[in-house]
N, C-alpha and C. Protein backbone atom coordinates (compact mmCIF):
# COMPACT_ATOMS: atom_id res chain seq x y z
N UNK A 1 13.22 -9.50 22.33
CA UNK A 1 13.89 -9.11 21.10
C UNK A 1 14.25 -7.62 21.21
N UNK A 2 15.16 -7.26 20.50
CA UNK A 2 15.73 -5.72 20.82
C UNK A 2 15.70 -5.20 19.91
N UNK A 3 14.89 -3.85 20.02
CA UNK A 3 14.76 -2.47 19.32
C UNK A 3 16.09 -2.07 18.63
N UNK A 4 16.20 -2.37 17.57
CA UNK A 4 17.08 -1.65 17.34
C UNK A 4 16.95 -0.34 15.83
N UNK A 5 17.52 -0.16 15.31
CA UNK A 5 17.69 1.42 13.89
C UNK A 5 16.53 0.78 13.05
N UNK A 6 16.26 -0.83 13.21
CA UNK A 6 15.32 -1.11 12.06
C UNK A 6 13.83 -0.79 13.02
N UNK A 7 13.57 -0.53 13.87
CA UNK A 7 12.42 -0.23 14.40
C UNK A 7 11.63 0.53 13.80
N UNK A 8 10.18 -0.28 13.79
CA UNK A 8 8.90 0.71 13.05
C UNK A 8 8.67 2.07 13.18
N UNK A 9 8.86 2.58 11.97
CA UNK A 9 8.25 4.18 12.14
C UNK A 9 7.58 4.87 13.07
N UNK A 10 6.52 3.70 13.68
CA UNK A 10 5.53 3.61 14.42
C UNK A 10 4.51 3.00 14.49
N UNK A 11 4.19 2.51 15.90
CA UNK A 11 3.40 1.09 15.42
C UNK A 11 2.16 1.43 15.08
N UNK A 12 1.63 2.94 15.20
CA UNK A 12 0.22 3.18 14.79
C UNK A 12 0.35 2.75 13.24
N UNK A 13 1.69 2.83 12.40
CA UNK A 13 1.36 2.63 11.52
C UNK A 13 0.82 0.94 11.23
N UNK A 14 1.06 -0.13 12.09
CA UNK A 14 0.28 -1.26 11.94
C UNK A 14 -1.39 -1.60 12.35
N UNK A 15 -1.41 -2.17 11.99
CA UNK A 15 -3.05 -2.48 12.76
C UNK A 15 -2.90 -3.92 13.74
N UNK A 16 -2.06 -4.57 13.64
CA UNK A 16 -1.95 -5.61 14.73
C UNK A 16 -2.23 -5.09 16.19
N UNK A 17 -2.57 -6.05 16.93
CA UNK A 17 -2.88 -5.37 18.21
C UNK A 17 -1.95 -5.16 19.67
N UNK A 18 -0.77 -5.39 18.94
CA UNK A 18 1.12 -5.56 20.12
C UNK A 18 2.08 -5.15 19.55
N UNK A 19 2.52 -4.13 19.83
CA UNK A 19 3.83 -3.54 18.77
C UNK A 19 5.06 -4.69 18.93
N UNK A 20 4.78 -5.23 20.21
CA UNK A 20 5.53 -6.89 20.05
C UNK A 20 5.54 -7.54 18.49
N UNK A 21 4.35 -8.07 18.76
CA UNK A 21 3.72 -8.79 17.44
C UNK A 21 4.14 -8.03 15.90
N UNK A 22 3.97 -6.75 16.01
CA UNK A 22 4.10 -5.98 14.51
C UNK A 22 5.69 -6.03 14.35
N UNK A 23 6.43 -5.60 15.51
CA UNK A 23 8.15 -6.27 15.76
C UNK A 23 8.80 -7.18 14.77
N UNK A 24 8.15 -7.96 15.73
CA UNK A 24 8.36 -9.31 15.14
C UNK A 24 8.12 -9.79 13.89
N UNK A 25 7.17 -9.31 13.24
CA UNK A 25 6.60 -9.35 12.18
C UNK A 25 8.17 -8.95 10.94
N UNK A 26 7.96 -7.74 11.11
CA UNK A 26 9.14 -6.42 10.69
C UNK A 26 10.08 -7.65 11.14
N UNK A 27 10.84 -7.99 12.03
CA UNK A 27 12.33 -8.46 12.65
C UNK A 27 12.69 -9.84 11.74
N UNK A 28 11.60 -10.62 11.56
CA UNK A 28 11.68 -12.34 11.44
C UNK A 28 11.34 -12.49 9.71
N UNK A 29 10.76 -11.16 9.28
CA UNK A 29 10.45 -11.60 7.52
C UNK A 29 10.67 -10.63 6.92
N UNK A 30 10.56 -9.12 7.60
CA UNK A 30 10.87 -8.07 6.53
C UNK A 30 12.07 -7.54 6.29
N UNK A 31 12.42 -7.07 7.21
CA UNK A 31 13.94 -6.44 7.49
C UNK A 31 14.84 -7.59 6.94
N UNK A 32 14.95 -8.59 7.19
CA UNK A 32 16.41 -9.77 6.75
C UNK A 32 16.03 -9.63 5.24
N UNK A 33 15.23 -9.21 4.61
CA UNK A 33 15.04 -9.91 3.08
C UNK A 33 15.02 -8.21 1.95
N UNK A 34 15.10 -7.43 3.30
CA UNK A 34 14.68 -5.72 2.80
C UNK A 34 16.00 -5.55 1.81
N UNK A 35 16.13 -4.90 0.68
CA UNK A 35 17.13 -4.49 -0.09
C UNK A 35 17.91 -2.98 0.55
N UNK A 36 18.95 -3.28 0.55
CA UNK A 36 19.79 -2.01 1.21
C UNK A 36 19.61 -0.68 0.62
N UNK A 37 19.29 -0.64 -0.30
CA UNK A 37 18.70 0.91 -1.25
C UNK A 37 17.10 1.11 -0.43
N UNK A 38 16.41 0.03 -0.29
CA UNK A 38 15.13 0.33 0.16
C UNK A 38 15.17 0.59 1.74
N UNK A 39 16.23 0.00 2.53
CA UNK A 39 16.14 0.28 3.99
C UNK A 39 16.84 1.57 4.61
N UNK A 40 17.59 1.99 3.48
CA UNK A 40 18.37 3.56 3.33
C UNK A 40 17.14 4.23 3.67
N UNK A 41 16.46 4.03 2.37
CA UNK A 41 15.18 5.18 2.14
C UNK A 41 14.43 5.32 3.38
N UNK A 42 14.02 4.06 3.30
CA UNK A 42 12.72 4.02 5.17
C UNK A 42 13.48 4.55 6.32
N UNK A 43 14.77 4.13 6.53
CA UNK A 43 15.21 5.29 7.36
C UNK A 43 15.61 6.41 7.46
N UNK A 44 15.79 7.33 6.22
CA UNK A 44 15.94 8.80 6.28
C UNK A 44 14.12 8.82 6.38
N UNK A 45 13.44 8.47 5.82
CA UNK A 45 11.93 8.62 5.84
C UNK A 45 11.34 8.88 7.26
N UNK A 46 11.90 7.87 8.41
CA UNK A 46 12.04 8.01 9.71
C UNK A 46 11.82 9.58 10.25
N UNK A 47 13.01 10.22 9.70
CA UNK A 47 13.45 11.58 10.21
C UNK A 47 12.13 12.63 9.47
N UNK A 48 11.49 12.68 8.59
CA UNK A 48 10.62 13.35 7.89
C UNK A 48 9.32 13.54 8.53
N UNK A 49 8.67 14.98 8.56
CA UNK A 49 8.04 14.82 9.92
C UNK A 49 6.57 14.50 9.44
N UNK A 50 6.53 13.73 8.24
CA UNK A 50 5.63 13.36 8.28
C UNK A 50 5.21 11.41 7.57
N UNK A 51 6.27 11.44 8.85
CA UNK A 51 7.05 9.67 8.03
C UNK A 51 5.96 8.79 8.34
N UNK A 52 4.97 9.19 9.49
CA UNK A 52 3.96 8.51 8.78
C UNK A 52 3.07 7.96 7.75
N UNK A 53 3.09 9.04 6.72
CA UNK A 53 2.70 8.19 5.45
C UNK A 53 3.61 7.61 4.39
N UNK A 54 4.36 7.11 5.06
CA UNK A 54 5.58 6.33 4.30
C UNK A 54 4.64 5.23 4.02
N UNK A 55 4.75 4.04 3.03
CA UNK A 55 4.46 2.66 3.25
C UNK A 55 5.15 1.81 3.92
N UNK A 56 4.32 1.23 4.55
CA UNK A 56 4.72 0.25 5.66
C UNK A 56 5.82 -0.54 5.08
N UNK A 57 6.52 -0.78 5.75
CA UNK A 57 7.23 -2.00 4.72
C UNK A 57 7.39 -3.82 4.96
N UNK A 58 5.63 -4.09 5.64
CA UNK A 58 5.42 -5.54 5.61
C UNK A 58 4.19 -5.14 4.43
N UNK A 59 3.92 -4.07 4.20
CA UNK A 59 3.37 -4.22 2.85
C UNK A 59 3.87 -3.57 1.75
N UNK A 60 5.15 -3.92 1.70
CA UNK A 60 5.77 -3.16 0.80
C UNK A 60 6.42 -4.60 0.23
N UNK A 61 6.99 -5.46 1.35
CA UNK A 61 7.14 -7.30 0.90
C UNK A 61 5.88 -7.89 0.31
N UNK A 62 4.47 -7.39 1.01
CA UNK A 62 3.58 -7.79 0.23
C UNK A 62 3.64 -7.87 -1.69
N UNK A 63 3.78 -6.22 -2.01
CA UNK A 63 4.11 -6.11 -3.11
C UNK A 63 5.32 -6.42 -3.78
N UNK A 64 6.32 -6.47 -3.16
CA UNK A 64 7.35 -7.34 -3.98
C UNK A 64 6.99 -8.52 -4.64
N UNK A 65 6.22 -9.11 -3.52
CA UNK A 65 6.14 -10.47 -4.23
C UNK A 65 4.70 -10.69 -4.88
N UNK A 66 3.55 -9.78 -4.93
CA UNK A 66 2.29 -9.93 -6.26
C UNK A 66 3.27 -9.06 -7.77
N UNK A 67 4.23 -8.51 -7.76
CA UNK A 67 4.78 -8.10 -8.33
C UNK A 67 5.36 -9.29 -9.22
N UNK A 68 6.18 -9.98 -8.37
CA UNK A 68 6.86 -10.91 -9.33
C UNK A 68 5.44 -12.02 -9.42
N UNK A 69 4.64 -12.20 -8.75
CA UNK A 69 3.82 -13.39 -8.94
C UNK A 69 3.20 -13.03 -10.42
N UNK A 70 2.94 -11.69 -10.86
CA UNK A 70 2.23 -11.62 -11.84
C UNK A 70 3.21 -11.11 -13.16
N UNK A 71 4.75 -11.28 -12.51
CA UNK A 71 5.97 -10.88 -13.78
C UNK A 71 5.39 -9.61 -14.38
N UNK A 72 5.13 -8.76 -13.25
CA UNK A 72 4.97 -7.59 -13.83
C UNK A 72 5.64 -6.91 -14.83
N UNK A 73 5.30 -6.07 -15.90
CA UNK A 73 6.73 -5.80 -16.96
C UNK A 73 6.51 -4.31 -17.05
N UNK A 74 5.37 -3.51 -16.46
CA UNK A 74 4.35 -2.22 -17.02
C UNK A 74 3.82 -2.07 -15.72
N UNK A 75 4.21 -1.31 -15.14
CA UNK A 75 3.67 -0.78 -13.54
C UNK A 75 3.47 1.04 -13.65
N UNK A 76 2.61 1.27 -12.93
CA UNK A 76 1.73 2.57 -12.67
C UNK A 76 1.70 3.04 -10.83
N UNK A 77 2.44 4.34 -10.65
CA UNK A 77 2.48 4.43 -9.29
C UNK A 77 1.29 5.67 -9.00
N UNK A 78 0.38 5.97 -8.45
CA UNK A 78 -0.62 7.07 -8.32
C UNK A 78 -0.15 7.56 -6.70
N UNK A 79 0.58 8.60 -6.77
CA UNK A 79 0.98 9.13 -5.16
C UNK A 79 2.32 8.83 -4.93
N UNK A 80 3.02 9.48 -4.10
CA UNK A 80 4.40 9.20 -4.17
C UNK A 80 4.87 10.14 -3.03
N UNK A 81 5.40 9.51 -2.01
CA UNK A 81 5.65 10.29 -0.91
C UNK A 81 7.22 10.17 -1.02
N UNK A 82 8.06 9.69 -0.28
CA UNK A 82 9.31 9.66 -0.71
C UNK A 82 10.13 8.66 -1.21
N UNK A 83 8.92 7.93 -1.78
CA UNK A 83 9.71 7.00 -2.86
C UNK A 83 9.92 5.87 -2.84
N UNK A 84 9.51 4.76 -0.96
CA UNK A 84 9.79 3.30 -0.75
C UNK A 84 8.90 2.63 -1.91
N UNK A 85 7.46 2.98 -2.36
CA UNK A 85 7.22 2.23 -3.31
C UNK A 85 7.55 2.18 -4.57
N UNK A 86 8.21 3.29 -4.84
CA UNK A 86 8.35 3.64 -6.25
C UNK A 86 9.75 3.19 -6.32
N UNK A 87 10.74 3.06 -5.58
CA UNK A 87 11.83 2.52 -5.28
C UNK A 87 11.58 0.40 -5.61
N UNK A 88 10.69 0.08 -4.43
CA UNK A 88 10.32 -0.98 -4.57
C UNK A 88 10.04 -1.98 -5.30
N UNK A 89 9.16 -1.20 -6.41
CA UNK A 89 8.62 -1.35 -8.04
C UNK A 89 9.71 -1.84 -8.29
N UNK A 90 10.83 -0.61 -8.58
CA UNK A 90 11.62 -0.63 -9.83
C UNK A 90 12.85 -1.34 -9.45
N UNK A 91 12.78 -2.06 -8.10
CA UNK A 91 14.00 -2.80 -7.95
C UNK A 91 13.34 -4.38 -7.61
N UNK A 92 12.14 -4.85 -7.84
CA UNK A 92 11.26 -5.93 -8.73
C UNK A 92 10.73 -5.99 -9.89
N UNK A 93 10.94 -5.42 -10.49
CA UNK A 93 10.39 -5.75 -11.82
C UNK A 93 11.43 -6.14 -13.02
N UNK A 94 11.31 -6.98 -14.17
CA UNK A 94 12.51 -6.87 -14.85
C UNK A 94 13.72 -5.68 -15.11
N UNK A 95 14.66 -5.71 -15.95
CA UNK A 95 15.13 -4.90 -16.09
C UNK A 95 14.80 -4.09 -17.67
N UNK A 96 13.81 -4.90 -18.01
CA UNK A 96 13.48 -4.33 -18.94
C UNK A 96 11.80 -3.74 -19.00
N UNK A 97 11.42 -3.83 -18.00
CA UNK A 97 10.38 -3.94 -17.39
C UNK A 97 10.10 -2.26 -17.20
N UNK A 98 8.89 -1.68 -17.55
CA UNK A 98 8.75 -0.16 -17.76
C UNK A 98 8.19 0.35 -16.37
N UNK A 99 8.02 1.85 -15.90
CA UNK A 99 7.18 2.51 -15.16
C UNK A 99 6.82 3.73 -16.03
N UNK A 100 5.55 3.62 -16.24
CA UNK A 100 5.21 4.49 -16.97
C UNK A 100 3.25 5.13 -16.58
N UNK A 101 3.11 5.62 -17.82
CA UNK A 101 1.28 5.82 -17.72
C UNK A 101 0.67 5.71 -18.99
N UNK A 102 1.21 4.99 -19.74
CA UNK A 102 0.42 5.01 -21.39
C UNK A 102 0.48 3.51 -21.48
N UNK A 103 -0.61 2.94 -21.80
CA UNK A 103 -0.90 1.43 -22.60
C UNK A 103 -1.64 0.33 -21.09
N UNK A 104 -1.41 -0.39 -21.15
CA UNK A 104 -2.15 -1.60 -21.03
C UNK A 104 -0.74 -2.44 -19.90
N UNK A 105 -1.02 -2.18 -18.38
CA UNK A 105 -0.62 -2.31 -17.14
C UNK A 105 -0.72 -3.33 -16.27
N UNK A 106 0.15 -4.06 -16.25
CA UNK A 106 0.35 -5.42 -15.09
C UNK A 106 -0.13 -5.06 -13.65
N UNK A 107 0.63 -3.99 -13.05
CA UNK A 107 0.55 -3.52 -11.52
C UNK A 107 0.37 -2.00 -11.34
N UNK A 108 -0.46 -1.46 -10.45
CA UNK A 108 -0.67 -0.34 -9.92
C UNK A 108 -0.50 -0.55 -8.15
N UNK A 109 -0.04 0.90 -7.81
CA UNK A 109 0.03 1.19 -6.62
C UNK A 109 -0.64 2.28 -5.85
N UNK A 110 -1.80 3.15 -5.57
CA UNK A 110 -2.51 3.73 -5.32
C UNK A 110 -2.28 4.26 -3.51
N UNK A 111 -1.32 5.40 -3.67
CA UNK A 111 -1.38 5.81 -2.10
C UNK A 111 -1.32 7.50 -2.49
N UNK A 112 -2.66 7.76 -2.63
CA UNK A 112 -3.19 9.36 -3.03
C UNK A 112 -4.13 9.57 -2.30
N UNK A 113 -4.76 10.95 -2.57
CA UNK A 113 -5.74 11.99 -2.31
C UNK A 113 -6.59 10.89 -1.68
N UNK A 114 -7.61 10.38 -0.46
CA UNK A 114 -8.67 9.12 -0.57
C UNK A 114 -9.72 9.82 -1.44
N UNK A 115 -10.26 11.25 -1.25
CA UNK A 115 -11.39 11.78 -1.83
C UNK A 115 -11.30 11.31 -3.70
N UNK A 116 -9.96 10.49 -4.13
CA UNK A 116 -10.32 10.55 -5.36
C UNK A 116 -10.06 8.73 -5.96
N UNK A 117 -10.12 8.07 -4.71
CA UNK A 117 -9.70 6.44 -5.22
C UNK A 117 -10.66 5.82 -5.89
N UNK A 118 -12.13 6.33 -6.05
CA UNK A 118 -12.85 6.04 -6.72
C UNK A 118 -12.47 6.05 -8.75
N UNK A 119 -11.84 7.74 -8.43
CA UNK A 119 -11.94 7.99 -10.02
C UNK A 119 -10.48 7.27 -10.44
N UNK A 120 -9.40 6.94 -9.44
CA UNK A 120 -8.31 6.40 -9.68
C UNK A 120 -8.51 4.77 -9.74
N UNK A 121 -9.30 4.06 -9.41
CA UNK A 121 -9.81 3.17 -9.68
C UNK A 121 -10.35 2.82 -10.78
N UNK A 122 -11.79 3.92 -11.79
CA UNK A 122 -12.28 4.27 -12.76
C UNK A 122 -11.32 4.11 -14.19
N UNK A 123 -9.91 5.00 -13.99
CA UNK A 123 -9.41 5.07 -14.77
C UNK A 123 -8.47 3.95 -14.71
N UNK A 124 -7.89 3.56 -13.59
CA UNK A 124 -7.02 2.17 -13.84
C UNK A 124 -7.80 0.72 -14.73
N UNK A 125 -8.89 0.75 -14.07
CA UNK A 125 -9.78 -0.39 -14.98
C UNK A 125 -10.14 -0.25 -16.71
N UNK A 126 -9.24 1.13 -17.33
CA UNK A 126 -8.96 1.07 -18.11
C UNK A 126 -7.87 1.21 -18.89
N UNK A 127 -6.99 0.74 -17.63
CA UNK A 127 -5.09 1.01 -18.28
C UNK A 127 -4.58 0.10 -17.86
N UNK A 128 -5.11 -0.92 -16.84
CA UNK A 128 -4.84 -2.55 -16.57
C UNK A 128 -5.38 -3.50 -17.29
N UNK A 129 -4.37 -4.20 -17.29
CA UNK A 129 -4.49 -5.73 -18.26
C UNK A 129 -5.67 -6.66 -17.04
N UNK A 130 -6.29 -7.42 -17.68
CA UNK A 130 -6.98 -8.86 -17.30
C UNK A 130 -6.29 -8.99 -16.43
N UNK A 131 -6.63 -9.92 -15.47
CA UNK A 131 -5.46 -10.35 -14.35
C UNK A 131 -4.51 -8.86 -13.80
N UNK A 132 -4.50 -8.30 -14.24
CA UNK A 132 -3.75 -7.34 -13.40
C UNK A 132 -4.04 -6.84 -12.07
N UNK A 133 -3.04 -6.33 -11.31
CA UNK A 133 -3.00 -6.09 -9.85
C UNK A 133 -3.28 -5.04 -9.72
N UNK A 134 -4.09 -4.30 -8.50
CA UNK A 134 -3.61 -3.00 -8.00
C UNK A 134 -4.05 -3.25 -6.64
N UNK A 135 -2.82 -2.47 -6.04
CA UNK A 135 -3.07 -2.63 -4.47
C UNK A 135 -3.20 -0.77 -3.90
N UNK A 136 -4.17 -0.76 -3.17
CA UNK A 136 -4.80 0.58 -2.56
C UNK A 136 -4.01 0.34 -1.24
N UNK A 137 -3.76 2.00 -0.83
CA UNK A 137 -2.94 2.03 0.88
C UNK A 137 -4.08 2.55 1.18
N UNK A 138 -3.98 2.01 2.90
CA UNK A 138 -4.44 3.02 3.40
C UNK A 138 -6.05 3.00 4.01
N UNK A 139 -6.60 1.63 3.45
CA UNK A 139 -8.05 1.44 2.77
C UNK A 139 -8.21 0.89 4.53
N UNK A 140 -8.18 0.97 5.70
CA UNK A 140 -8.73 0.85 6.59
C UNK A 140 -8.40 1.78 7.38
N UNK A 141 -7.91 3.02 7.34
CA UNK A 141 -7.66 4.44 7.62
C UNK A 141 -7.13 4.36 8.86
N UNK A 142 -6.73 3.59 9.65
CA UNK A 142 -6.07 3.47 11.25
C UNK A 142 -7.66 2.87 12.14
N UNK A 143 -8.07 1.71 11.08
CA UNK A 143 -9.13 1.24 11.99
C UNK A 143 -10.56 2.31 11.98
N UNK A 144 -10.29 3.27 11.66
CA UNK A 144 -11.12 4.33 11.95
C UNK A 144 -13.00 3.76 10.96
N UNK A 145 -12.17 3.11 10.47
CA UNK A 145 -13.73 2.46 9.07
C UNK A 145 -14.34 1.70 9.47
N UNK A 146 -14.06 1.03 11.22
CA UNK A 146 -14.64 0.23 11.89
C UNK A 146 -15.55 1.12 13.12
N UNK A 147 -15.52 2.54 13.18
CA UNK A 147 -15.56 3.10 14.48
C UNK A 147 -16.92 3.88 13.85
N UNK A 148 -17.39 4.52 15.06
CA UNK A 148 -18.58 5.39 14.88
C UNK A 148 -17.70 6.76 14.13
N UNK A 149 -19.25 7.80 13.87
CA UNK A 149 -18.10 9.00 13.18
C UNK A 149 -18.09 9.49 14.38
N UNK A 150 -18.31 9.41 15.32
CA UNK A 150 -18.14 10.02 16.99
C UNK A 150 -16.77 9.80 17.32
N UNK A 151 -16.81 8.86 17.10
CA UNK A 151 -15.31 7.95 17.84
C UNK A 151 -14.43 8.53 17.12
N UNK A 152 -14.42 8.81 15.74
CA UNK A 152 -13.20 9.18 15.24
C UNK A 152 -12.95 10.79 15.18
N UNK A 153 -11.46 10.77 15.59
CA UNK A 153 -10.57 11.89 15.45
C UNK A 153 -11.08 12.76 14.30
N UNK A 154 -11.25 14.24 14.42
CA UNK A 154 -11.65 15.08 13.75
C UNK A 154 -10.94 15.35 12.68
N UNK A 155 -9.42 15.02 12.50
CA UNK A 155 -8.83 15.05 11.11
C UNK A 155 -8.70 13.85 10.13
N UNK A 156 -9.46 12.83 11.04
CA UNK A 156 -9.39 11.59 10.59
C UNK A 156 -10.82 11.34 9.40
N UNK A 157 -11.94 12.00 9.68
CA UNK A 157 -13.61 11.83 9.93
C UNK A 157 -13.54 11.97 7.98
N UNK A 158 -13.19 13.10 7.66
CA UNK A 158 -13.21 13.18 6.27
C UNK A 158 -12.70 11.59 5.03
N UNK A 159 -11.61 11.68 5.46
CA UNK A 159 -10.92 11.09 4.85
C UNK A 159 -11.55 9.51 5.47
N UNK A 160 -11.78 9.30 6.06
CA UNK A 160 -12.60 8.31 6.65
C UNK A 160 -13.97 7.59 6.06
N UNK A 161 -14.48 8.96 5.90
CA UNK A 161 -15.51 8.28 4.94
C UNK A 161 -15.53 8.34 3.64
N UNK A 162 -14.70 8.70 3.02
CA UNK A 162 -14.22 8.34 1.48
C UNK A 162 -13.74 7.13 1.22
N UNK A 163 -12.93 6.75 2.36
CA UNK A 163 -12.48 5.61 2.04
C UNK A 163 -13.37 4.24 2.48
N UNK A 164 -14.50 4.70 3.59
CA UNK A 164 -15.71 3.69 3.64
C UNK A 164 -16.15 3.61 2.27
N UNK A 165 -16.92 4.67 1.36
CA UNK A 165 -17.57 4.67 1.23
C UNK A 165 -16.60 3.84 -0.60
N UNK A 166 -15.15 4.05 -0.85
CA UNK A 166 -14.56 3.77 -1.70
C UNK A 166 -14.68 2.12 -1.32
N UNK A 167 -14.51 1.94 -0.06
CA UNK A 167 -14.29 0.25 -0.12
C UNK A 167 -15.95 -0.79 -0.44
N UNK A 168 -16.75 0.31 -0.26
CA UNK A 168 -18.45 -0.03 -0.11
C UNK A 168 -18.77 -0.48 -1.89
N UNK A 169 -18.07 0.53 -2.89
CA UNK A 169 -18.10 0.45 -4.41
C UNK A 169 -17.37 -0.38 -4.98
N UNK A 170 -15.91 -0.83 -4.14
CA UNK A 170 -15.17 -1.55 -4.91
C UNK A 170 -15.51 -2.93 -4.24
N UNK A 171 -16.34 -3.44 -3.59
CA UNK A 171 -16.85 -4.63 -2.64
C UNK A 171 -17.94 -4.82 -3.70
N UNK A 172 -18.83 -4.08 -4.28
CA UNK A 172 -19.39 -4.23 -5.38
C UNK A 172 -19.36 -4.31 -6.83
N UNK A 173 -18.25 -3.89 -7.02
CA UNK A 173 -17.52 -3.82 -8.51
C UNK A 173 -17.23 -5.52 -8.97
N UNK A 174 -18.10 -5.78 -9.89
CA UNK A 174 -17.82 -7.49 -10.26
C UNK A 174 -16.92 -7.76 -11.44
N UNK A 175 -16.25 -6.14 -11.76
CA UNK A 175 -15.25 -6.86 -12.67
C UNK A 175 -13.75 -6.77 -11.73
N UNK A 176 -14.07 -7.18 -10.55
CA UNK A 176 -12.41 -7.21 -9.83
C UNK A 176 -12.88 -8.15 -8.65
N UNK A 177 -11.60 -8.66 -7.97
CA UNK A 177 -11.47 -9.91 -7.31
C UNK A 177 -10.98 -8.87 -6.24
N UNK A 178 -11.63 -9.00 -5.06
CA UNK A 178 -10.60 -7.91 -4.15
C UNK A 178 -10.55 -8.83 -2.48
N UNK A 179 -9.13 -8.02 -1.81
CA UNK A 179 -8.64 -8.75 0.01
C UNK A 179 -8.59 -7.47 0.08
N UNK A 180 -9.00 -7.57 1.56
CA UNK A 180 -8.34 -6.66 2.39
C UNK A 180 -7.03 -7.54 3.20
N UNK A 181 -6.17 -6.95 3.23
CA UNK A 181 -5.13 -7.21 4.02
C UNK A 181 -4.81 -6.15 4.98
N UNK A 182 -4.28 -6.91 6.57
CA UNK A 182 -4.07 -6.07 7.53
C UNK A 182 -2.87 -5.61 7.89
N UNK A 183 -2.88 -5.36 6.83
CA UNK A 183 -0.78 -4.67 6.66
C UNK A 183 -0.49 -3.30 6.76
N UNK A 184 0.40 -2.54 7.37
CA UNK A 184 0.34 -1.26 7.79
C UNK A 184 -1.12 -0.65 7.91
N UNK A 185 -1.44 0.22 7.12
CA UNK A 185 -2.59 1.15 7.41
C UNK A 185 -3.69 0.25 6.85
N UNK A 186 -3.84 -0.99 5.92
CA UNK A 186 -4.91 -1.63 5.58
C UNK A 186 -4.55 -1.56 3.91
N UNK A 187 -4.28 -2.49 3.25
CA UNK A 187 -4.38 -2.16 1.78
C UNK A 187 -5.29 -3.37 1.60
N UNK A 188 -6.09 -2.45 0.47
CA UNK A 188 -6.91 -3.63 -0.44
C UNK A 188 -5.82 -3.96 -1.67
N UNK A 189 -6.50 -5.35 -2.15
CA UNK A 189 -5.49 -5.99 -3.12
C UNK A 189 -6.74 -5.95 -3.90
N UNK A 190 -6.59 -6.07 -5.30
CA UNK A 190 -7.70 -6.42 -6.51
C UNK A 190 -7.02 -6.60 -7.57
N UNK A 191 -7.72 -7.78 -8.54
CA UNK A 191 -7.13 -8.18 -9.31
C UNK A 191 -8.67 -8.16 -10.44
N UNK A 192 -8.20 -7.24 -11.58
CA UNK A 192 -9.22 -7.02 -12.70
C UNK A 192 -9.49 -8.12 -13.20
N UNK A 193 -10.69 -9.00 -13.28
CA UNK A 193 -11.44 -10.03 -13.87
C UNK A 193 -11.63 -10.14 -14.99
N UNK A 194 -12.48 -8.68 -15.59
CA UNK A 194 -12.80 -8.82 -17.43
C UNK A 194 -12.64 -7.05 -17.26
């Protein structure tokens, strides 16, 4: 299959184990179905020298579609790099359908600070509806949450264990239903119970 302008940012940004495989992934489901406003963005994002923390965009289809699964109408973005999710949101959701931060919230998107996903968690469980979504980036840090703190890269080590220690609280939290999914950098999915 051939590389071409739609090629991954970079495949560190996947966790699959064949940039073949992550390719393909991207070539056969994401890219044919990607909206032309959203594939603009990911590729000037490309050029940005720090386009690594773009969101992936096989989990960016992820959220398109818990988006419409839950007819989101009231979505909440926490972090905002140059905009594929916040773009994403607002070109799934009705058209009457809000982005805002006041009242009682269908979907959240959480790609911030890791040292603070705890308290961004804290406060979403009180601005999300029952059943509501929020999906965390990021939540397997480049594999690094599987490794010794030896093993991992020295700019990695911090942020590393915030986000162990964030996935350790929300694995225990019994008012949410939570996946890990192995989509770009790792997002957890959770869905508020009571």
């Amino acid at each position: 299959m051939a590389m071409d302008s739609n090629k991954a940012i970079s495949f560190s940004k996947g966790l699959l184990q064949s940039e073949e495989l992550y390719q393909y992934v991207l070539e056969t489901s994401v890219y044919p179905r990607e909206l032309e406003p959203l594939r603009e963005l990911r590729m000037l994002t490309t050029t940005h020298p720090r386009a690594m923390m773009a969101t992936a965009p096989d989990a960016g289809q992820l959220m398109e579609m818990l988006l419409m699964l839950v007819n989101a109408q009231k979505t909440i973005e926490v972090g905002v790099f140059t905009g594929y999710s916040l773009l994403l949101t607002a070109l799934s959701i009705p058209e009457d359908g809000k982005h805002g931060n006041e009242g009682s919230f269908d979907f959240a998107f959480v790609d911030a600070d890791k040292v603070n996903y705890w308290n961004y968690h804290e406060r979403l469980m009180k601005l999300l509806k029952v059943r509501g979504i929020v999906v965390y980036d990021n939540t397997l840090w480049r594999g690094t949450v599987a490794l010794s703190k030896k093993s991992t890269l020295e700019n990695k080590k911090s942020s590393r264990q915030f986000i162990i220690e964030f996935n350790k609280l929300l694995a225990g939290d019994s008012r949410v239903q939570i996946s890990h999914a192995l989509l770009g950098d790792g997002i957890t999915i959770y869905r508020r119970i009571y």
